[in-house]
C-alpha atoms as a PDB file:
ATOM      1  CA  UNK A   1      14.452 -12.904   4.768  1.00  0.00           C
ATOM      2  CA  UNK A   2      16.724 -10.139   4.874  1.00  0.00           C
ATOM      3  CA  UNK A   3      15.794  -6.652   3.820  1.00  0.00           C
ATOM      4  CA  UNK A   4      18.258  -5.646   0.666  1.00  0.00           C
ATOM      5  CA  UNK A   5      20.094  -1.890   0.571  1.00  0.00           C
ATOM      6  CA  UNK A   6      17.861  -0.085  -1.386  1.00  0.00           C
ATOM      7  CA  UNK A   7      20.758   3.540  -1.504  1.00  0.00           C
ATOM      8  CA  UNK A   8      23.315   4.807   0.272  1.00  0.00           C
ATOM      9  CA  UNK A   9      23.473   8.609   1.350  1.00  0.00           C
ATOM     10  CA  UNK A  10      26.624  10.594   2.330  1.00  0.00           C
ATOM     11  CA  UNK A  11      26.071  13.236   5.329  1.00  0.00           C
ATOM     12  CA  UNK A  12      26.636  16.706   4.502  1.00  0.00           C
ATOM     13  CA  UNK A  13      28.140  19.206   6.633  1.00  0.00           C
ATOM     14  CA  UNK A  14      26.439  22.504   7.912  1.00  0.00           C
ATOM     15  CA  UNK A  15      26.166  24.797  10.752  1.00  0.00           C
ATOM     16  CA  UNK A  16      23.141  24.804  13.199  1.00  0.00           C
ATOM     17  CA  UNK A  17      22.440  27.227  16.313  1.00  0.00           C
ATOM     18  CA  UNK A  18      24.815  29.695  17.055  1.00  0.00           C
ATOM     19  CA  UNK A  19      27.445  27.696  14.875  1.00  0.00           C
ATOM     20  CA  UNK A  20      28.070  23.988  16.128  1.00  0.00           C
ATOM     21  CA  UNK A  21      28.909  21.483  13.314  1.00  0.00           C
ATOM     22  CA  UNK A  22      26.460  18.924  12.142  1.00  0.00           C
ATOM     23  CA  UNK A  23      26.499  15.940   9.925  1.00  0.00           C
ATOM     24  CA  UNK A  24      23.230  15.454   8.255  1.00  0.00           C
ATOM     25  CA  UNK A  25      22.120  12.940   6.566  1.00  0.00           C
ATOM     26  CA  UNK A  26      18.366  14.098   5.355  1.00  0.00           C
ATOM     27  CA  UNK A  27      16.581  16.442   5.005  1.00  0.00           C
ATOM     28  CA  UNK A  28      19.936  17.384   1.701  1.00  0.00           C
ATOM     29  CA  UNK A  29      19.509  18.340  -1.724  1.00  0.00           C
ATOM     30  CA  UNK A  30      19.554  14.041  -2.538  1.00  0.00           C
ATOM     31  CA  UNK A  31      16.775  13.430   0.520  1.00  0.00           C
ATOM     32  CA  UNK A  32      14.227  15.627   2.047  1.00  0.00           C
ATOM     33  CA  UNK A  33      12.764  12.800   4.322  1.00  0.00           C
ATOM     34  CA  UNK A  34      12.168   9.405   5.495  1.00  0.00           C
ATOM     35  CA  UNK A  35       8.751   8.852   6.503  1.00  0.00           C
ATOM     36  CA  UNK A  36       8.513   8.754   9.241  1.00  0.00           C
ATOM     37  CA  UNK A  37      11.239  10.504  10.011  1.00  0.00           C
ATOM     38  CA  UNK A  38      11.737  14.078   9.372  1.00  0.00           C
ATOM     39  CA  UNK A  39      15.503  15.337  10.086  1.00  0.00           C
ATOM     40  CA  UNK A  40      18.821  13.371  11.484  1.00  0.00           C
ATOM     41  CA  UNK A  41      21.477  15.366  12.513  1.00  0.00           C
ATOM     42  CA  UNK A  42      25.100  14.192  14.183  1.00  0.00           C
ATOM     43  CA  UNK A  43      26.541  16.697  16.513  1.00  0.00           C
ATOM     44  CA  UNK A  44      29.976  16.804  16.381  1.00  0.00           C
ATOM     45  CA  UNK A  45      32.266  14.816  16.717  1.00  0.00           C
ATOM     46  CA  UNK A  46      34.181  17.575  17.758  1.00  0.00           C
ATOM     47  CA  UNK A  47      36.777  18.857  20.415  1.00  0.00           C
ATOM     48  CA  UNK A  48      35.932  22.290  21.740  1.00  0.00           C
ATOM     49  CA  UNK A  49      38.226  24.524  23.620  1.00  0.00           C
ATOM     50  CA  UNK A  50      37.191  26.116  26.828  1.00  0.00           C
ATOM     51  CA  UNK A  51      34.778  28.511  25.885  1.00  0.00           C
ATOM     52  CA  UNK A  52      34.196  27.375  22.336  1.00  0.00           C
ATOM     53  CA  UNK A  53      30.586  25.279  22.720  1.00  0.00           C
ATOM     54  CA  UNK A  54      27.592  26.553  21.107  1.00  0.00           C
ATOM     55  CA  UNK A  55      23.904  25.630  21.404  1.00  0.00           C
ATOM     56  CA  UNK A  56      20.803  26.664  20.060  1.00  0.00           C
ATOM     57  CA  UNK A  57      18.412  29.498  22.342  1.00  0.00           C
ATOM     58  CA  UNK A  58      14.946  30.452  22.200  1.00  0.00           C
ATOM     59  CA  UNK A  59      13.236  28.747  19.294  1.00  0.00           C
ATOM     60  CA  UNK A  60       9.585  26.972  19.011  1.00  0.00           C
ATOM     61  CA  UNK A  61       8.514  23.872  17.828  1.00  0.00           C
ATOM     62  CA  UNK A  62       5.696  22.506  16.382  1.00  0.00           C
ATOM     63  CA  UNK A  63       3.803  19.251  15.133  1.00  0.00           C
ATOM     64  CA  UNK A  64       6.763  16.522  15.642  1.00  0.00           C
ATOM     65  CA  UNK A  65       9.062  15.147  18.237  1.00  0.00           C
ATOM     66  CA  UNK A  66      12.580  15.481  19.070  1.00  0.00           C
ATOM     67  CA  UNK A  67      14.671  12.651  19.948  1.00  0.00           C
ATOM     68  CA  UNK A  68      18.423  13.810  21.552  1.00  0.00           C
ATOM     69  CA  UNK A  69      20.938  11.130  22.498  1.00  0.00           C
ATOM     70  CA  UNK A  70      24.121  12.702  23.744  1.00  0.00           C
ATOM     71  CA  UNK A  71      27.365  10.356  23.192  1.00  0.00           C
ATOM     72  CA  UNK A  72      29.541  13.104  25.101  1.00  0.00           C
ATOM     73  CA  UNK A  73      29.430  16.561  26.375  1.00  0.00           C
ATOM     74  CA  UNK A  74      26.683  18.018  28.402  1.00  0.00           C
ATOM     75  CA  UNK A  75      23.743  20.277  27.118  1.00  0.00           C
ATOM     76  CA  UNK A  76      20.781  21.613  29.105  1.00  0.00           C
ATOM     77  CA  UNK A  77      17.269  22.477  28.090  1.00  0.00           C
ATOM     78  CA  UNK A  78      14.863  24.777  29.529  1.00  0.00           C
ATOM     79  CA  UNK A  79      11.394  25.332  27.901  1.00  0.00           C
ATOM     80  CA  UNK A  80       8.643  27.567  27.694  1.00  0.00           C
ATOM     81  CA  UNK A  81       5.933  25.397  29.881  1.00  0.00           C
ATOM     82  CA  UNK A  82       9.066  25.702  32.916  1.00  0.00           C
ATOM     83  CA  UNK A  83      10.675  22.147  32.103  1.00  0.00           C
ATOM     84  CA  UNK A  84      14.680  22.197  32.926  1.00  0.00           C
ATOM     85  CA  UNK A  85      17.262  19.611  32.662  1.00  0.00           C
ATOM     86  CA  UNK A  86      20.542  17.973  31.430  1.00  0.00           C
ATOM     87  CA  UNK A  87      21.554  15.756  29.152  1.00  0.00           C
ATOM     88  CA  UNK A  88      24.797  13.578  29.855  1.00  0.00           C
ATOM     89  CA  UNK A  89      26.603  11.083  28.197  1.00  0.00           C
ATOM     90  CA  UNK A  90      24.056   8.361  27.399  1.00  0.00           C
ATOM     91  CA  UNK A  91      20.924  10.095  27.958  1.00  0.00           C
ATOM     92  CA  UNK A  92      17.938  10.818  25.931  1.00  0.00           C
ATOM     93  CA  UNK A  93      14.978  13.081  25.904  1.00  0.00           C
ATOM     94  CA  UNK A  94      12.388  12.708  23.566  1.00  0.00           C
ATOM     95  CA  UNK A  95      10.456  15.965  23.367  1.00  0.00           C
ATOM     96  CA  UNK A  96       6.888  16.026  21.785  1.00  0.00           C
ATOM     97  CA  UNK A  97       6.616  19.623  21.014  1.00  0.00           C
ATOM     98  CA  UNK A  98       2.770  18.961  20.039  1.00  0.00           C
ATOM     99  CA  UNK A  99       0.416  21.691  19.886  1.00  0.00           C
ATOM    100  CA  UNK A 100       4.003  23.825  20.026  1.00  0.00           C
ATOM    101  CA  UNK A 101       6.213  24.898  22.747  1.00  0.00           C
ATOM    102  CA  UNK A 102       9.779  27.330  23.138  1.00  0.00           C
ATOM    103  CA  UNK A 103      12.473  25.798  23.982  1.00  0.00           C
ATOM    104  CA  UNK A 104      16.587  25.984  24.192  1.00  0.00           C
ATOM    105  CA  UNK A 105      19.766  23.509  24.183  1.00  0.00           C
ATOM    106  CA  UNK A 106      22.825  25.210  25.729  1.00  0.00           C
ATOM    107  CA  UNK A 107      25.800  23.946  26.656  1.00  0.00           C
ATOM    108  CA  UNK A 108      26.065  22.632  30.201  1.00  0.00           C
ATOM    109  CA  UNK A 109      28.085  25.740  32.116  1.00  0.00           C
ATOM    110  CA  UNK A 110      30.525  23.906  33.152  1.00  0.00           C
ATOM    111  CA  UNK A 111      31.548  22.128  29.944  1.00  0.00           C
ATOM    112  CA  UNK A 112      30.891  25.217  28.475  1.00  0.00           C
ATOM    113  CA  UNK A 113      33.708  26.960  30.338  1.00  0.00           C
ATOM    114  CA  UNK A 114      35.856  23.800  30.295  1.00  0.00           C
ATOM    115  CA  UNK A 115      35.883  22.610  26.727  1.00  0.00           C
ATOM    116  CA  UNK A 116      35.568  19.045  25.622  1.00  0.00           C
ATOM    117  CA  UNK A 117      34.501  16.842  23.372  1.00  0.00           C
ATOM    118  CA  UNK A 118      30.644  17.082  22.025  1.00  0.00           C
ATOM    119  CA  UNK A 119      28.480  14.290  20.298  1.00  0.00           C
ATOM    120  CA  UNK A 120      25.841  13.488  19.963  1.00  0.00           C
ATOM    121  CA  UNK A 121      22.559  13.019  17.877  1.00  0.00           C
ATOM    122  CA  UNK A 122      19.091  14.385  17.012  1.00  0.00           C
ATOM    123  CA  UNK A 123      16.493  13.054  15.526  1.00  0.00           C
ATOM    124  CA  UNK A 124      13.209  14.352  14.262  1.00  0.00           C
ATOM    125  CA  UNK A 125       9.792  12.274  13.955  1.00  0.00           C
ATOM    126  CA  UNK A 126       6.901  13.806  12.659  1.00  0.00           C
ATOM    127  CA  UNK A 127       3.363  13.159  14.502  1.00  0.00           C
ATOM    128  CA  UNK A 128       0.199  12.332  12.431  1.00  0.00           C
ATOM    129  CA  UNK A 129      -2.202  14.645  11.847  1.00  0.00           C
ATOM    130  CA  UNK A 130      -4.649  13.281  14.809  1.00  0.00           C
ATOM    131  CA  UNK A 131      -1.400  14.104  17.571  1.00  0.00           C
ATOM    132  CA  UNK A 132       0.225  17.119  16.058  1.00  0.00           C
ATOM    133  CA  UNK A 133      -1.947  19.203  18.493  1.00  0.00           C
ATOM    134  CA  UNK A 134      -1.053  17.423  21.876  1.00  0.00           C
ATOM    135  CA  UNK A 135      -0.241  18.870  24.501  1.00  0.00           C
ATOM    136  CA  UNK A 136       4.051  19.178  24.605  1.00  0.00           C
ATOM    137  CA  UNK A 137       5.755  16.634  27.376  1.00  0.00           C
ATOM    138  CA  UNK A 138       8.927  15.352  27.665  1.00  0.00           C
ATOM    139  CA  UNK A 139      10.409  11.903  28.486  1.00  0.00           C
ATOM    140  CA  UNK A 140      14.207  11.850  30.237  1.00  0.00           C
ATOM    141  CA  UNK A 141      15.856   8.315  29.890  1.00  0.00           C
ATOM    142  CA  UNK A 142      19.071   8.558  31.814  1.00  0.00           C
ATOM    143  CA  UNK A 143      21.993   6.441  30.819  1.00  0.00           C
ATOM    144  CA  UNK A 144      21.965   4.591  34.186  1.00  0.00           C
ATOM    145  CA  UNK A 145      18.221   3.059  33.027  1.00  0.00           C
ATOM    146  CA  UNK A 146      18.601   2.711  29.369  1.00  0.00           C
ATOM    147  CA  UNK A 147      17.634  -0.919  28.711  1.00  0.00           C
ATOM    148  CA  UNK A 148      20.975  -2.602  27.266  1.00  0.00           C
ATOM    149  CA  UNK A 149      21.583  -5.889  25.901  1.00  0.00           C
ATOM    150  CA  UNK A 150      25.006  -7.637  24.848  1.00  0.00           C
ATOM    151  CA  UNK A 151      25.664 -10.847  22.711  1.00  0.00           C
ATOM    152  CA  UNK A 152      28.242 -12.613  20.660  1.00  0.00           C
ATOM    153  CA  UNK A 153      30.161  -9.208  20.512  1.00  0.00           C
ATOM    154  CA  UNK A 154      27.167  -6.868  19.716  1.00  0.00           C
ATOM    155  CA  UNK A 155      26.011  -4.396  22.394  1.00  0.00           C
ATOM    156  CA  UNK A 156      22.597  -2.895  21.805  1.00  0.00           C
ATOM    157  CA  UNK A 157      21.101   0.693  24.083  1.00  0.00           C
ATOM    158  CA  UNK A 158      17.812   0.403  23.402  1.00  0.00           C
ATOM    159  CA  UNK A 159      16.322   3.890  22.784  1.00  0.00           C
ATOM    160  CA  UNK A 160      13.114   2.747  21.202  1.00  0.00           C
ATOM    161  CA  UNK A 161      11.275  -0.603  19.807  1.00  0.00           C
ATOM    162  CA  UNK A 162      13.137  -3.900  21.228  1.00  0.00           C
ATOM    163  CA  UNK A 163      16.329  -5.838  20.705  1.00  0.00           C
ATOM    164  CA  UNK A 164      18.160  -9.168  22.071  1.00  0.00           C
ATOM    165  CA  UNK A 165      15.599  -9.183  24.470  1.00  0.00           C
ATOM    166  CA  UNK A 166      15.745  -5.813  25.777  1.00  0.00           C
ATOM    167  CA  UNK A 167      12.767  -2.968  25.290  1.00  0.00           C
ATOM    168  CA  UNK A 168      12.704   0.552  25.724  1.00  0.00           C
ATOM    169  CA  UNK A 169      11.365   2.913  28.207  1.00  0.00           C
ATOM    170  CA  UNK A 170       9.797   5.383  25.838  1.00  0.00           C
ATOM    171  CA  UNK A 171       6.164   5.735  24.777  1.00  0.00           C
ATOM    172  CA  UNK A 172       5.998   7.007  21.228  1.00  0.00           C
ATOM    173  CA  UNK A 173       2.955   8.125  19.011  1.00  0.00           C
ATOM    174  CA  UNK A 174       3.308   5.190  16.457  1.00  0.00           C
ATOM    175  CA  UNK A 175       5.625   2.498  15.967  1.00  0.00           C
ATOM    176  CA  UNK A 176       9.468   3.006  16.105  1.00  0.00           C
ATOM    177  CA  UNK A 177      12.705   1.227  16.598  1.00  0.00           C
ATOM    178  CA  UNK A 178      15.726   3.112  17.338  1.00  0.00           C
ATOM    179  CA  UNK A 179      18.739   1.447  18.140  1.00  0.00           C
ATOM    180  CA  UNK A 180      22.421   1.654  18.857  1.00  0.00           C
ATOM    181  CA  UNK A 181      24.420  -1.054  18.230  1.00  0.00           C
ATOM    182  CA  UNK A 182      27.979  -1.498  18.931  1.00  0.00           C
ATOM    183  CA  UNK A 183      29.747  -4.698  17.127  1.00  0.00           C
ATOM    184  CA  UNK A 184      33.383  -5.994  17.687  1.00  0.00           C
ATOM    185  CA  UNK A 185      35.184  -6.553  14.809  1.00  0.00           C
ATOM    186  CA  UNK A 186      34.033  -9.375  12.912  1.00  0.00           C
ATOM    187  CA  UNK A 187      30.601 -10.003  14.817  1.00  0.00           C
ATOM    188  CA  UNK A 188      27.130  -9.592  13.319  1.00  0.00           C
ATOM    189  CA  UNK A 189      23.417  -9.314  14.899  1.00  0.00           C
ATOM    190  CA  UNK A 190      20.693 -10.060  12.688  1.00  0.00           C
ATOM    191  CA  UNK A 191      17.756  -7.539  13.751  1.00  0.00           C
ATOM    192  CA  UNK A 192      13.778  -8.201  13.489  1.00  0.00           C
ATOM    193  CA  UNK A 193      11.870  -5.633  11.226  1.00  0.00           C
ATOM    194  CA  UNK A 194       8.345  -5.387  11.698  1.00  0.00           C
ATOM    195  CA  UNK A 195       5.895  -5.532   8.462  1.00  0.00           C
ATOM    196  CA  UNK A 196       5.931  -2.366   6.986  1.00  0.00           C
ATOM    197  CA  UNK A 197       8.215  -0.070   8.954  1.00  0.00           C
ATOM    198  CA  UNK A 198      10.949   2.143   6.732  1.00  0.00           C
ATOM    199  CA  UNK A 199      14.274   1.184   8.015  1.00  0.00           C
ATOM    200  CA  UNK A 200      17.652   3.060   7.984  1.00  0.00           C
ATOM    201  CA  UNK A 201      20.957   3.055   9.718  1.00  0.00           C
ATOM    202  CA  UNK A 202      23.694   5.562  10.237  1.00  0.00           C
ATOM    203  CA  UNK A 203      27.302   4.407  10.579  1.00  0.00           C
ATOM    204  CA  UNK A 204      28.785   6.168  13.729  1.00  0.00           C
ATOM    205  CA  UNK A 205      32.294   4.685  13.453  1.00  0.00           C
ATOM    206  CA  UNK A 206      34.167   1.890  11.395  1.00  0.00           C
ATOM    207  CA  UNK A 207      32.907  -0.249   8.714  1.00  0.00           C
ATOM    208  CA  UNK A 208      30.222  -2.109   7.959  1.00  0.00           C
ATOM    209  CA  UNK A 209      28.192  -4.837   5.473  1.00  0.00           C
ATOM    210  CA  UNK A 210      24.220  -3.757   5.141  1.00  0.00           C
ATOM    211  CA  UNK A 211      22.912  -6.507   3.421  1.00  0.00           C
ATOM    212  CA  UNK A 212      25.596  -7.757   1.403  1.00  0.00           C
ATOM    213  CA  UNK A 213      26.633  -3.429   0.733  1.00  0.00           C
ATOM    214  CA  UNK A 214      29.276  -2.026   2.383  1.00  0.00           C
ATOM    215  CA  UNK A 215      28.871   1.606   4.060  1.00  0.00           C
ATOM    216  CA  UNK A 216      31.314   3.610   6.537  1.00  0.00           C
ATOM    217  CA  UNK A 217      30.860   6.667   8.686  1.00  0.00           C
ATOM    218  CA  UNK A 218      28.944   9.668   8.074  1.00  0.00           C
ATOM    219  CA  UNK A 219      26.882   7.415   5.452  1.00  0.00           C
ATOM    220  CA  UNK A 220      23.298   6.769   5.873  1.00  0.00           C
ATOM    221  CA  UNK A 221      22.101   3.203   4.771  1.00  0.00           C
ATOM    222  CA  UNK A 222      18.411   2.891   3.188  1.00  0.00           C
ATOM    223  CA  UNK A 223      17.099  -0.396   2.891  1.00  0.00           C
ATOM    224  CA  UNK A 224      14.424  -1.944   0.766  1.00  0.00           C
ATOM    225  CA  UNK A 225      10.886  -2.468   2.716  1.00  0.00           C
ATOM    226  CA  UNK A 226      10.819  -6.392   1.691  1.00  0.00           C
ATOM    227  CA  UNK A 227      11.954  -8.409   4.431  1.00  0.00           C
ATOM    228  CA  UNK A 228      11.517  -9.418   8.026  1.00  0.00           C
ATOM    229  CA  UNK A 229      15.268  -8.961   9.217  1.00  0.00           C
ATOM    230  CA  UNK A 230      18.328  -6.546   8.778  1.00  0.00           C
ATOM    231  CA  UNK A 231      21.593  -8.055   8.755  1.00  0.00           C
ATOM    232  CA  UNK A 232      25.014  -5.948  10.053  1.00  0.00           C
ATOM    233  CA  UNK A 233      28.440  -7.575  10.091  1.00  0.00           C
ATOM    234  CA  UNK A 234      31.297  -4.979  11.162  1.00  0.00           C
ATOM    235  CA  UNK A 235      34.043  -5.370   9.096  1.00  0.00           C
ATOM    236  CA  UNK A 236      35.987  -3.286  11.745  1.00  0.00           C
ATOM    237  CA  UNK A 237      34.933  -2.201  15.485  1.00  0.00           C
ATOM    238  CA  UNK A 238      31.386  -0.555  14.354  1.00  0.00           C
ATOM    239  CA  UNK A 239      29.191   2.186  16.235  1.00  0.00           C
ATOM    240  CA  UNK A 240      25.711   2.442  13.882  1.00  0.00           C
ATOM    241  CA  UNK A 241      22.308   3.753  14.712  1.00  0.00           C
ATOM    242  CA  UNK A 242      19.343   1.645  13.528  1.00  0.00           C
ATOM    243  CA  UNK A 243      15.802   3.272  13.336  1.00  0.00           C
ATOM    244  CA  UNK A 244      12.763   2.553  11.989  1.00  0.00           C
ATOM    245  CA  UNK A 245       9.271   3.273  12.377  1.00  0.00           C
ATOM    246  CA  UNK A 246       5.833   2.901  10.303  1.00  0.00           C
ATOM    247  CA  UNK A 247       5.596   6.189   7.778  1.00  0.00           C
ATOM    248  CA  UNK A 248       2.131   8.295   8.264  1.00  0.00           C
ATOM    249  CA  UNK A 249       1.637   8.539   4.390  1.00  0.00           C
ATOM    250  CA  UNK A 250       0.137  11.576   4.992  1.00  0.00           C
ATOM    251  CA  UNK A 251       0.816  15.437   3.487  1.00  0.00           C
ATOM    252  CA  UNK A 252       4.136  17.138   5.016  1.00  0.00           C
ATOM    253  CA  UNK A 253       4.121  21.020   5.105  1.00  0.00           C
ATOM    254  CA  UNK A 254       7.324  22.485   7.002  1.00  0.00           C
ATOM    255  CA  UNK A 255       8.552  25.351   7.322  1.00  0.00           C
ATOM    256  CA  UNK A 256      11.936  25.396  10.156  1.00  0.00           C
ATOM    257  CA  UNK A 257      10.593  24.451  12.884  1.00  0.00           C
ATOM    258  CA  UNK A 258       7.101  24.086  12.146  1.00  0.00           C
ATOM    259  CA  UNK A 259       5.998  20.636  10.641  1.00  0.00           C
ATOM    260  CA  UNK A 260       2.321  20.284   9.454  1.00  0.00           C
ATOM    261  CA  UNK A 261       0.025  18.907   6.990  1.00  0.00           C
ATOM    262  CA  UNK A 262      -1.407  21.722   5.237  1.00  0.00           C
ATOM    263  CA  UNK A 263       0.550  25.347   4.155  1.00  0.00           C
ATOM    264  CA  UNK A 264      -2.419  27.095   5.991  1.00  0.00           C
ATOM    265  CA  UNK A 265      -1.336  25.119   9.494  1.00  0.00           C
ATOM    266  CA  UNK A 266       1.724  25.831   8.932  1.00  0.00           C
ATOM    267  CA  UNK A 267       1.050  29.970   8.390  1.00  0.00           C
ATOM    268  CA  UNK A 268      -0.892  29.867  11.739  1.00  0.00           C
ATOM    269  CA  UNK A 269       2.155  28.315  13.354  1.00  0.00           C
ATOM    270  CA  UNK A 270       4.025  31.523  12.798  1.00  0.00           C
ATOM    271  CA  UNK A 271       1.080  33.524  13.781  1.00  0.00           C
ATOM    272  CA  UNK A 272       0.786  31.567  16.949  1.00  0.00           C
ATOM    273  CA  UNK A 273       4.388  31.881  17.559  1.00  0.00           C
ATOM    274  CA  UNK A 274       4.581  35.825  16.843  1.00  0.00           C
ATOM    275  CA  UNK A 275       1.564  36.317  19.283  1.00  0.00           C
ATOM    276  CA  UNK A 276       3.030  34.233  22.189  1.00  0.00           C
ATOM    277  CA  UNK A 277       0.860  31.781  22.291  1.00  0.00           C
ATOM    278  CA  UNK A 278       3.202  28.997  22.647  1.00  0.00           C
ATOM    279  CA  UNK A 279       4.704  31.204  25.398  1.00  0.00           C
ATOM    280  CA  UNK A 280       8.571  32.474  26.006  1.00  0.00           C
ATOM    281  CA  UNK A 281      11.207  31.102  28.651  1.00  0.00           C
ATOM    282  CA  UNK A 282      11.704  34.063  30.246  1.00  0.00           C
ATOM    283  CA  UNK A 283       8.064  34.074  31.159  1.00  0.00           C
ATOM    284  CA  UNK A 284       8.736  30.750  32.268  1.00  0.00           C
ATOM    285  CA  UNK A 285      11.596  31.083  34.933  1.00  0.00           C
END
């Protein structure tokens, strides 16, 4: 049976970093979260001129994971434990910031300088209670290894969970599905839900039908937790996230960057943070 739309959410605009434009879908004024998921945010699209890009520098994190899949542009990271990198078109790093780490995105230094076009997404899952302590560690999927499937007109990257007989790289803390499909105009793909996982999807580009509902870009598609399957037809050439994931049902305290269970956790966050203990970059490099 196919899972029904339960609501339909417009993406706001606002600024993060230094000033890049985001469309956000939760945590707004109409939905603070979707266990388990904690923030989605859609960078861009947007064409920068040379010298234009922004990013976001020194800041900590603490008790979740961040999940970055760059469409286009080119960001690097550097973090507090001496991890460095870039992100491309196509690639993904899931961060698990754990027990807490310090970390910036910045624009690439050449596409900085250059200009370009930037999206891209990022997505915030919250760790239960027993993992929000881990230590931090990243995994880098590069485009060139991101499992891929294609079929009757739908094209699948498979970022997490499986699909048309492709599954992801990634290990993650508790069950999730996070998909990318791209359908041809006029093609569906009927994709398995497990029992009990919370289920959205996020219309990139074009039109689509969500269960019998029609949604377009920028809008955020909740469905209904009663069904096996989730059914997209693209009514025109369709881009659309799907992710899903089993929610903790536990206690959410967060505060910016800090995401615990408890108010006190989240106080000794900050004081952990003001007293260096999840360390600095500079210290780093």
């Amino acid at each position: 049976m196919n899972r029904t739309v339960s609501k339909i959410v417009n993406a706001t605009e606002t600024m993060e970093g230094e000033g890049f434009l985001v469309h956000r879908p939760f945590p707004t004024n109409a939905l603070n979260f979707f266990d388990p998921f904690l923030l989605l945010d859609e960078m861009g699209p947007m064409e920068l001129a040379p010298g234009e890009a922004k990013g976001a520098p020194d800041h900590p994190h603490r008790g979740f994971e961040t999940v970055t899949y760059l469409l286009e542009g080119s960001f690097e990271h550097k973090d507090s434990q001496g991890n460095a990198g870039r992100l491309h078109p196509g690639d993904v790093q899931w961060m698990t910031a754990g027990a807490g780490v310090v970390h910036s995105e910045m624009p690439e230094k050449e596409f900085a300088r250059a200009g370009g076009k930037l999206h891209g997404f990022q997505l915030w899952v919250n760790l239960p209670k027993k993992d929000k302590m881990m230590p931090p560690r990243y995994q880098d999927v590069p485009a060139s290894k991101m499992p891929s499937a294609t079929k009757s007109g739908a094209r699948v990257r498979v970022i997490a969970g499986e699909s048309l007989g492709a599954k992801a790289a990634v290990d993650t803390r508790t069950p999730i599905m996070y998909l990318h499909f791209t359908l041809d105009k006029g093609a569906s793909v009927s994709q398995p839900v497990p029992p009990g996982y919370n289920v959205f999807a996020y219309v990139v580009e074009g039109e689509g039908a969500f269960g019998g509902k029609e949604a377009r870009r920028g809008q955020m598609v909740m469905f209904g937790t009663e069904g096996d399957a989730v059914e997209i037809k693209a009514k025109t050439a369709l881009s659309v996230l799907l992710i899903g994931g089993v929610p903790l049902n536990e206690p959410v305290a967060r505060y910016g960057p800090f995401v615990m269970n408890t108010r006190e956790e989240v106080h000794q966050a900050i004081e952990d943070y003001r007293a260096g203990k999840m360390g600095s970059i500079a210290a780093s490099t």
